[in-house]
N, C-alpha and C. Protein backbone atom coordinates (compact mmCIF):
# COMPACT_ATOMS: atom_id res chain seq x y z
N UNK A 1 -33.27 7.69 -63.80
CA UNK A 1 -33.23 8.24 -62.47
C UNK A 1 -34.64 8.66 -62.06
N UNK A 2 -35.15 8.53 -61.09
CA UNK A 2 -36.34 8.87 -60.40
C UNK A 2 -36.16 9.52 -59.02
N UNK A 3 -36.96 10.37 -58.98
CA UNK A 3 -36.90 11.33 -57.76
C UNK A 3 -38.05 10.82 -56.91
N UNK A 4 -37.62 11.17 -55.63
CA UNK A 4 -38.95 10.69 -54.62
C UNK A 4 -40.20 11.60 -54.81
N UNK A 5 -41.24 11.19 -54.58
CA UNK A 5 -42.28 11.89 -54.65
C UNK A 5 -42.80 13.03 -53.68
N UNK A 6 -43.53 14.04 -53.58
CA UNK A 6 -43.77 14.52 -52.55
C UNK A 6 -44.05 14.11 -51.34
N UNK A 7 -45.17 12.87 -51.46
CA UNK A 7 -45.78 12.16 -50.57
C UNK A 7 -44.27 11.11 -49.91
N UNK A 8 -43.54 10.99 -50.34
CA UNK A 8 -43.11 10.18 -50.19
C UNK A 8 -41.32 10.67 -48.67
N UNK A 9 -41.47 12.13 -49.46
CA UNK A 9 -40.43 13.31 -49.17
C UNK A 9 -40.90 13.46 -48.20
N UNK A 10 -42.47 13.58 -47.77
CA UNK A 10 -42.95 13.99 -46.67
C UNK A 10 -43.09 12.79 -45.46
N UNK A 11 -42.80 11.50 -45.53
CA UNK A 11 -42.46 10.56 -44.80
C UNK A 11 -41.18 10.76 -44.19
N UNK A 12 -40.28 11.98 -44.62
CA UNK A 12 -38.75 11.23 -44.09
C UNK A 12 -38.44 12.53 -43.63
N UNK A 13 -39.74 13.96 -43.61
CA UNK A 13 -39.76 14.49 -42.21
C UNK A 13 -38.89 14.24 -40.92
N UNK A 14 -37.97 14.81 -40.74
CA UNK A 14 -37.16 14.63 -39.32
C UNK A 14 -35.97 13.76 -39.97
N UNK A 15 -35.26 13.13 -40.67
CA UNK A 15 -34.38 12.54 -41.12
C UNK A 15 -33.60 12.93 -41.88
N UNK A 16 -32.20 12.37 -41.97
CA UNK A 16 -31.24 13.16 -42.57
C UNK A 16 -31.63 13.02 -44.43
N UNK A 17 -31.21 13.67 -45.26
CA UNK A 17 -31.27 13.21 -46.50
C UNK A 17 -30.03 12.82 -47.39
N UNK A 18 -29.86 11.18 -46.91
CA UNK A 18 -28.46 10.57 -47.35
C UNK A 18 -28.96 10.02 -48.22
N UNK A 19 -30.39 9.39 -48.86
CA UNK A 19 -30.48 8.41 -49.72
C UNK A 19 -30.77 9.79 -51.23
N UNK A 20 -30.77 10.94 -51.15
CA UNK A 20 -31.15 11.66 -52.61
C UNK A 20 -30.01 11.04 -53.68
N UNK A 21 -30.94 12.01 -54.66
CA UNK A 21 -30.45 11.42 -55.83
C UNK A 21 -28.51 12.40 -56.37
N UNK A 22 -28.59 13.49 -55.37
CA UNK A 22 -27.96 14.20 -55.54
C UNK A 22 -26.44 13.81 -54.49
N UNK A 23 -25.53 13.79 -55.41
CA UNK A 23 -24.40 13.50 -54.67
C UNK A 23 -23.94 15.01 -53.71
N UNK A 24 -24.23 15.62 -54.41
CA UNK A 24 -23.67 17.23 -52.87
C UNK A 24 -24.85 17.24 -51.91
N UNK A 25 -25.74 16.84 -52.56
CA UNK A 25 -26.62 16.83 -51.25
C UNK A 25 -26.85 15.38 -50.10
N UNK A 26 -26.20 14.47 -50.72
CA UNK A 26 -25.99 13.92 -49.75
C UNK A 26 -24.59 13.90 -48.68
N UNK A 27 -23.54 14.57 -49.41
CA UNK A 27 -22.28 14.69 -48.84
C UNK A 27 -22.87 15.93 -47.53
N UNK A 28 -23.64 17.15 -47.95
CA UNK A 28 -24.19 17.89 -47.14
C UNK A 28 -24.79 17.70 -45.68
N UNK A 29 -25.78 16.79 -45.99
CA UNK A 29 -26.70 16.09 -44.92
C UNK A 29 -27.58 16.62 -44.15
N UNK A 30 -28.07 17.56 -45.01
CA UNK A 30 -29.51 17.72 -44.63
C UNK A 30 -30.40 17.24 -43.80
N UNK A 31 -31.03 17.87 -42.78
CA UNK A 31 -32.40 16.85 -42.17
C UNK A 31 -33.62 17.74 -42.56
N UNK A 32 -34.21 17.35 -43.32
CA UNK A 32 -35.47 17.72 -43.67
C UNK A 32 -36.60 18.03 -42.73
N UNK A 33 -37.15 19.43 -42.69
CA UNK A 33 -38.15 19.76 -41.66
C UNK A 33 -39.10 19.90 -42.18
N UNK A 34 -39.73 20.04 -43.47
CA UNK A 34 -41.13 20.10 -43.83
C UNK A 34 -41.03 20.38 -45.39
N UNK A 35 -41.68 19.90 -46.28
CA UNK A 35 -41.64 19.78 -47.57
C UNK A 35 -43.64 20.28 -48.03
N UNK A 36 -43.73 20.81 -48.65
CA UNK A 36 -44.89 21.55 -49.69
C UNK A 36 -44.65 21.81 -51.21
N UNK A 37 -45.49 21.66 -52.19
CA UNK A 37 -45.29 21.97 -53.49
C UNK A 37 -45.09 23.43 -53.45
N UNK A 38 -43.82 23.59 -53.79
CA UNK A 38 -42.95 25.35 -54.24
C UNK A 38 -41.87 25.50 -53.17
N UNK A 39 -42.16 24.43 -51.75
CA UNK A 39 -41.15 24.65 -50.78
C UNK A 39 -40.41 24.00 -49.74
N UNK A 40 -39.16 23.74 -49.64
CA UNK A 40 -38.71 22.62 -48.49
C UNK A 40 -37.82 23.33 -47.63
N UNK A 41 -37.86 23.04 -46.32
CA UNK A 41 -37.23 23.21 -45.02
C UNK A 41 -36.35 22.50 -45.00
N UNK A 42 -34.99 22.63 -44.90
CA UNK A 42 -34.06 21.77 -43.73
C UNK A 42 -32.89 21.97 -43.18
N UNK A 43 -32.74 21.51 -42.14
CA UNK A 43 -31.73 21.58 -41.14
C UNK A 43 -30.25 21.41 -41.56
N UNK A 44 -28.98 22.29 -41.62
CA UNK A 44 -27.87 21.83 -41.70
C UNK A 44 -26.72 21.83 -40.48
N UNK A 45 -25.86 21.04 -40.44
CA UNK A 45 -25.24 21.35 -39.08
C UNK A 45 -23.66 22.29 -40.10
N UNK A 46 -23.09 23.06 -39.57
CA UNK A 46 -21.74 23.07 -40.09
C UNK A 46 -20.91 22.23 -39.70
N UNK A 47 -19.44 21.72 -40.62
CA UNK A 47 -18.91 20.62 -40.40
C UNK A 47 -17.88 21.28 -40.29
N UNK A 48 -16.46 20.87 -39.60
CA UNK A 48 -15.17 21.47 -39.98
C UNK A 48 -14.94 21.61 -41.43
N UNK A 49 -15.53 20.50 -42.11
CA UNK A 49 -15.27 20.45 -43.40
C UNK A 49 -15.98 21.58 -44.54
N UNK A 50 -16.76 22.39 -43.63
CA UNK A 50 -17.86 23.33 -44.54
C UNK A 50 -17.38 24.77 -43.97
N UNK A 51 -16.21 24.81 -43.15
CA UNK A 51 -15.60 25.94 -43.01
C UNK A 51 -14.66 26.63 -43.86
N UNK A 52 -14.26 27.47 -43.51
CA UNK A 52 -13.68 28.40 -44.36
C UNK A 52 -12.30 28.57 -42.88
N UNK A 53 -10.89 29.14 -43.35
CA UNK A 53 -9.87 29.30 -42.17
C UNK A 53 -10.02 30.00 -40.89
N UNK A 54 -11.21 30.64 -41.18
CA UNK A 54 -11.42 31.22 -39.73
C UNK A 54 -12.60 30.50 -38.96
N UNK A 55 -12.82 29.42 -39.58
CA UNK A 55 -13.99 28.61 -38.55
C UNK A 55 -15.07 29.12 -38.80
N UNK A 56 -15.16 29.54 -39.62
CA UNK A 56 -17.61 29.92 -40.55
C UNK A 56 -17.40 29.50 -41.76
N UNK A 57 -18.93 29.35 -41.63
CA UNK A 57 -19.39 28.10 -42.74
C UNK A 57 -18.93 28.93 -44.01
N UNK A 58 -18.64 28.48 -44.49
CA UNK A 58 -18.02 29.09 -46.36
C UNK A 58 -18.95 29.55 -47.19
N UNK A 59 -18.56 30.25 -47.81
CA UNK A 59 -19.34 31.12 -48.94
C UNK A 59 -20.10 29.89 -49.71
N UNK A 60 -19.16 29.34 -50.34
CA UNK A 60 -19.35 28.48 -50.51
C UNK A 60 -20.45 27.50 -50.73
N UNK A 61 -20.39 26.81 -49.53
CA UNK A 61 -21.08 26.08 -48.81
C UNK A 61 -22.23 26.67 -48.63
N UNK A 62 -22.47 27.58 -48.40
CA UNK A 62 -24.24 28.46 -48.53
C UNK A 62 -24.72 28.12 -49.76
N UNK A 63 -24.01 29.19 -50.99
CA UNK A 63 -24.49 28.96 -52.11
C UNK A 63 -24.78 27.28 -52.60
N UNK A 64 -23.71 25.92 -52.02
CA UNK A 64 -24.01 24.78 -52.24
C UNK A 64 -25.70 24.42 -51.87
N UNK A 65 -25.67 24.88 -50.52
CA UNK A 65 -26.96 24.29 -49.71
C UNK A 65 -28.14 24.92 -50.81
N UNK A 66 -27.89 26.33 -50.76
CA UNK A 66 -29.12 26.56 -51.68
C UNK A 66 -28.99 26.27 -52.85
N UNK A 67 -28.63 25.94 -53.81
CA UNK A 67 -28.08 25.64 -54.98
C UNK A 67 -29.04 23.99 -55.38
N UNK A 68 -29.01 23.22 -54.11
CA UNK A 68 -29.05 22.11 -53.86
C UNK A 68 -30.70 21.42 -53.46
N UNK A 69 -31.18 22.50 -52.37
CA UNK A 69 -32.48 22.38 -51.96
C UNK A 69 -33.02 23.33 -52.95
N UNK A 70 -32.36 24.15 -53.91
CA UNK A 70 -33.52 24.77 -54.25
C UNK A 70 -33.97 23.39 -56.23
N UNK A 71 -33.16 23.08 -55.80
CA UNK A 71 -33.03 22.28 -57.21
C UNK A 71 -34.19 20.42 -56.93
N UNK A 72 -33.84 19.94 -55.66
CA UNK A 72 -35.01 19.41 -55.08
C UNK A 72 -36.16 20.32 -54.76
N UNK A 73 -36.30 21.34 -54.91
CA UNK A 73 -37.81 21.87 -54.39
C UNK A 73 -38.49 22.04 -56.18
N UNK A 74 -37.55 22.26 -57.36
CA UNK A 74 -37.97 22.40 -58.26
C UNK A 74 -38.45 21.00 -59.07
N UNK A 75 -37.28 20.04 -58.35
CA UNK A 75 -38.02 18.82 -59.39
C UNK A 75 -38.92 17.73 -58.13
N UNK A 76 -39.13 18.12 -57.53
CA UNK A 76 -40.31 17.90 -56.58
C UNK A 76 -41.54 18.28 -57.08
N UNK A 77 -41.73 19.39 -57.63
CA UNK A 77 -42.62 20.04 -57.93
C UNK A 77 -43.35 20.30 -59.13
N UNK A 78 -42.01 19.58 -60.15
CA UNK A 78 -41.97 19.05 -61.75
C UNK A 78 -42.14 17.91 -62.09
N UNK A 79 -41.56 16.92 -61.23
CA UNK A 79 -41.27 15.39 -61.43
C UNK A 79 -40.10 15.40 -62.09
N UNK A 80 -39.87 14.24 -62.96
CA UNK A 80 -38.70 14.08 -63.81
C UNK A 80 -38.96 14.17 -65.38
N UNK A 81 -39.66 14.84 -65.93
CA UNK A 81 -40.04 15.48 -67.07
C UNK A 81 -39.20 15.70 -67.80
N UNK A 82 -38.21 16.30 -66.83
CA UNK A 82 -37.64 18.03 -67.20
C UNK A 82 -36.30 18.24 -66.15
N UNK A 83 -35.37 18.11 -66.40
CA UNK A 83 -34.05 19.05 -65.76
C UNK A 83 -34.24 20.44 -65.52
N UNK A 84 -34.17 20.70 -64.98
CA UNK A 84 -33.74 22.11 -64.59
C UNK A 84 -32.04 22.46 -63.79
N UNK A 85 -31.42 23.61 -64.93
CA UNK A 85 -30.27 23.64 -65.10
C UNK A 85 -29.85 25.26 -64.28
N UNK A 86 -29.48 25.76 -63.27
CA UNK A 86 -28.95 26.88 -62.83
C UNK A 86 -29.18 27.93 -64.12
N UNK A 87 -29.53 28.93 -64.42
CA UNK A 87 -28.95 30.24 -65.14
C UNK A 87 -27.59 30.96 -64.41
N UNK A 88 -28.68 31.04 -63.04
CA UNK A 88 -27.17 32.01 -62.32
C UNK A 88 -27.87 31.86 -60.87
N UNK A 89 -27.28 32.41 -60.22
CA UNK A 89 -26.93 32.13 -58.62
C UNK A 89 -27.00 33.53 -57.91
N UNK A 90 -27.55 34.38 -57.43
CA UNK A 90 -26.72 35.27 -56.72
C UNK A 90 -27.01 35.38 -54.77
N UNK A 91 -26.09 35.44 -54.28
CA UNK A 91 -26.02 35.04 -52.81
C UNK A 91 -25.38 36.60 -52.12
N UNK A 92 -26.54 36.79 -50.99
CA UNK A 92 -25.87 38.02 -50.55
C UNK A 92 -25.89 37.59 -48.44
N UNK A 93 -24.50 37.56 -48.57
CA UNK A 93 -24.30 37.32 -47.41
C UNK A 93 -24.27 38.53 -45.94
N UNK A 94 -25.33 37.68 -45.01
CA UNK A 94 -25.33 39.09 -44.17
C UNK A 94 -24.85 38.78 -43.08
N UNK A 95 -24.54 37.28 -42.79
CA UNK A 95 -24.07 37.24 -41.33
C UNK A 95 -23.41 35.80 -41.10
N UNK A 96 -22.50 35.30 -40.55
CA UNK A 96 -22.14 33.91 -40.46
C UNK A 96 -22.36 33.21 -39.35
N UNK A 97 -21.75 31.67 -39.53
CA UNK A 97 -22.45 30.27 -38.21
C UNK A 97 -21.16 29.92 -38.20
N UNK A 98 -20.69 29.79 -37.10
CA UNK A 98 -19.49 29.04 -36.67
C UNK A 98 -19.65 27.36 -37.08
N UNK A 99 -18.77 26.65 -36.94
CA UNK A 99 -18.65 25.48 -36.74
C UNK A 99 -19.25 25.01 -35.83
N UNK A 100 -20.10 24.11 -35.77
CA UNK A 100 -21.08 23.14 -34.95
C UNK A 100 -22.29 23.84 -34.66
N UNK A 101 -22.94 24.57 -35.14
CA UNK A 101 -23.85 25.95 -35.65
C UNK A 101 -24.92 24.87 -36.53
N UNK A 102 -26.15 24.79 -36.20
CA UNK A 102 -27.43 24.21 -36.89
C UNK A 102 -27.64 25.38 -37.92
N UNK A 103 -27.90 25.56 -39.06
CA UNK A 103 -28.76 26.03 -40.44
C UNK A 103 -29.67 25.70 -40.66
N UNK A 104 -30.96 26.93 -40.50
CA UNK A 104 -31.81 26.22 -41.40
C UNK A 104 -32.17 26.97 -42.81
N UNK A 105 -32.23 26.33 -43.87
CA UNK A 105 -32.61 26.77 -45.26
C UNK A 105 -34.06 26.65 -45.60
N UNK A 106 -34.65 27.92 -46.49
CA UNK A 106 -36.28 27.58 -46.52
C UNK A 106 -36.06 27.89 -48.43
N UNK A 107 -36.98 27.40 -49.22
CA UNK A 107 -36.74 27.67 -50.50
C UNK A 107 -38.08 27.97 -50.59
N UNK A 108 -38.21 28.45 -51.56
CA UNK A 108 -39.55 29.27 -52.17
C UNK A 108 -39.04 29.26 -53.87
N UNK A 109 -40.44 28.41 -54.62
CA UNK A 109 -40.50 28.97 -55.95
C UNK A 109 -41.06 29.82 -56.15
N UNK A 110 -40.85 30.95 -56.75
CA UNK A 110 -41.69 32.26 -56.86
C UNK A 110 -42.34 32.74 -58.01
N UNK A 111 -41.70 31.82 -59.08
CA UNK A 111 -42.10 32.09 -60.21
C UNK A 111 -42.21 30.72 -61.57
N UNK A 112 -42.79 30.19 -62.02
CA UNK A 112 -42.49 29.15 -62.73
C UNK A 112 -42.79 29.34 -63.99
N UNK A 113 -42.13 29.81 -65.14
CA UNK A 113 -43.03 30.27 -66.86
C UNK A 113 -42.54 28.69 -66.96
N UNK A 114 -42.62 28.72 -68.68
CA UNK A 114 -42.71 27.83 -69.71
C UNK A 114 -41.46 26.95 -69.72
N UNK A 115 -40.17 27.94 -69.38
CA UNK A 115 -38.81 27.18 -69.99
C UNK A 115 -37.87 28.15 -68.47
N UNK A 116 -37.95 29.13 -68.18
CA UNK A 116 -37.68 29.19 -66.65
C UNK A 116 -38.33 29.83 -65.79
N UNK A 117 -37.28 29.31 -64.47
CA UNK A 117 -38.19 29.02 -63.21
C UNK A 117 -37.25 30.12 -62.55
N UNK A 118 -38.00 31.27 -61.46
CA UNK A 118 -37.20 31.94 -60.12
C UNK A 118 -37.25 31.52 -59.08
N UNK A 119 -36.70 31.86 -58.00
CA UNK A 119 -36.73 30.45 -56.60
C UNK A 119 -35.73 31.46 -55.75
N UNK A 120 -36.21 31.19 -54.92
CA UNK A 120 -35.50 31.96 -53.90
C UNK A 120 -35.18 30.97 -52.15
N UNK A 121 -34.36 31.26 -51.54
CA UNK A 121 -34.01 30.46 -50.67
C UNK A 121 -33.15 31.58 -49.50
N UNK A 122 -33.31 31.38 -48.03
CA UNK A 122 -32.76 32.11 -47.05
C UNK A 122 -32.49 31.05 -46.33
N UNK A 123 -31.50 31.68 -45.58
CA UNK A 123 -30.39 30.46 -44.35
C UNK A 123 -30.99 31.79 -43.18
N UNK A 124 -31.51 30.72 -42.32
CA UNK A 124 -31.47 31.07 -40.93
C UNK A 124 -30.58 30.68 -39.93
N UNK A 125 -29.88 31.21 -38.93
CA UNK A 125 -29.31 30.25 -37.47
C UNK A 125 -30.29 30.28 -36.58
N UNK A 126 -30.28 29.28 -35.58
CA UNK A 126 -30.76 29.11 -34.46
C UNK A 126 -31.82 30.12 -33.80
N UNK A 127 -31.44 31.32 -33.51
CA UNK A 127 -32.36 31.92 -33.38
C UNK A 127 -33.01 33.24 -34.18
N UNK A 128 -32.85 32.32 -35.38
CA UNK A 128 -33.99 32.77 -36.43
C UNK A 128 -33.20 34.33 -37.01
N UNK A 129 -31.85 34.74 -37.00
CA UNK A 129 -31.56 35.76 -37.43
C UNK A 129 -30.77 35.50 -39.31
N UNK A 130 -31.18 36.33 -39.98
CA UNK A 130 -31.02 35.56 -41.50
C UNK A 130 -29.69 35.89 -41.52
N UNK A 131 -28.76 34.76 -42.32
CA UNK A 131 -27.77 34.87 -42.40
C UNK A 131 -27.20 34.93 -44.13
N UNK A 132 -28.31 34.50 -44.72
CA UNK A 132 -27.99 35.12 -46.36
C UNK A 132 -29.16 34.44 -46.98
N UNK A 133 -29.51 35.52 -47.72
CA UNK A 133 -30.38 35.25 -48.90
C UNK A 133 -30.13 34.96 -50.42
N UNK A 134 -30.85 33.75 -51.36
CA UNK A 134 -30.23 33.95 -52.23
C UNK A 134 -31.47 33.74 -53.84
N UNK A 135 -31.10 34.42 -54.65
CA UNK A 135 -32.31 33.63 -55.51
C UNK A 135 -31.49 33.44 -56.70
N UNK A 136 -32.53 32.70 -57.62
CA UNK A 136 -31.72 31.93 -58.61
C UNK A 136 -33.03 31.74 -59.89
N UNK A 137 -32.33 31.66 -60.94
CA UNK A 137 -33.01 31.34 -62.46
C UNK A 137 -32.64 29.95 -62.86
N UNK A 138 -33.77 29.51 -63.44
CA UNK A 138 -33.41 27.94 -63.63
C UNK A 138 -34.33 27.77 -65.17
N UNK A 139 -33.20 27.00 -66.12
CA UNK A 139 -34.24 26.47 -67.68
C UNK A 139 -34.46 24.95 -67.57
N UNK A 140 -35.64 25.25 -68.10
CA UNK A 140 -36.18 23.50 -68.25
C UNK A 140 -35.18 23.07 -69.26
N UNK A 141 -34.85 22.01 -69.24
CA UNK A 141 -34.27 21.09 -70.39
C UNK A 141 -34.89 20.13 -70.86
N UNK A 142 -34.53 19.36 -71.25
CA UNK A 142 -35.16 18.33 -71.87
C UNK A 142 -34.43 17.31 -71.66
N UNK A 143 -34.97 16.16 -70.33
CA UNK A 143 -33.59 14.58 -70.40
C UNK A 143 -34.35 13.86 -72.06
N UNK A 144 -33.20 13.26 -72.34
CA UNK A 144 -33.53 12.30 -73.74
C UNK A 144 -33.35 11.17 -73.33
């Protein structure tokens, strides 16, 4: 498996991200707004399908998005060396997006040692009010 390159991430600027290597992140559909080593931007729309019974985007579904970009911002930034595997997750939700509601997600690595990595990621709506923050621990592995 091979991951796109930075240079390469940074060509598809403005486009959805259906061709990754990641199956939730392409079911997601991301449009990518700007990519840097430690950090990527992008756009989500909510789907009926990313709701929850009262019509906002799902718990869920947050923790997916970040879960997801923050795991492309890490092996973007690694290459394919090295897996990097979740420790833990924690998501603190402050506000929700209805259905048909644009997201945008920003990730930040904040920390990178030897064997793990911290990373942090916030969901914005539309006009820029945060709707949950989340950060996360990640161990290098080793693909064989």
């Amino acid at each position: 498996m091979t991951l796109p390159t930075i240079t390469e991430l940074q060509s598809l600027v403005g486009q959805e991200m259906s061709e990754g290597p990641s199956p939730v992140g392409r079911w997601l559909r991301g449009v990518l707004r700007s990519i840097e080593p430690g950090t990527i931007t992008a756009d989500f729309t909510v789907r009926p399908e990313m709701t929850n019974p009262v019509g906002i985007l799902h718990g869920g579904m947050i923790a997916a998005i970040m879960d997801d970009l923050i795991g492309m911002t890490i092996h973007v930034l690694n290459g394919m060396d090295s897996f990097f595997t979740s420790i833990n997750l924690s998501v603190d939700y402050l506000a929700s997006a209805k259905e048909g509601e644009t997201v945008t997600a920003t990730t930040k690595i904040v920390r990178q040692g030897a064997s793990v990595t911290h990373a942090e990621c916030h969901l914005y709506n539309a006009k820029g009010k945060l709707l949950a923050k989340g950060t996360t621990n990640l161990l290098r592995v080793t693909i064989r």
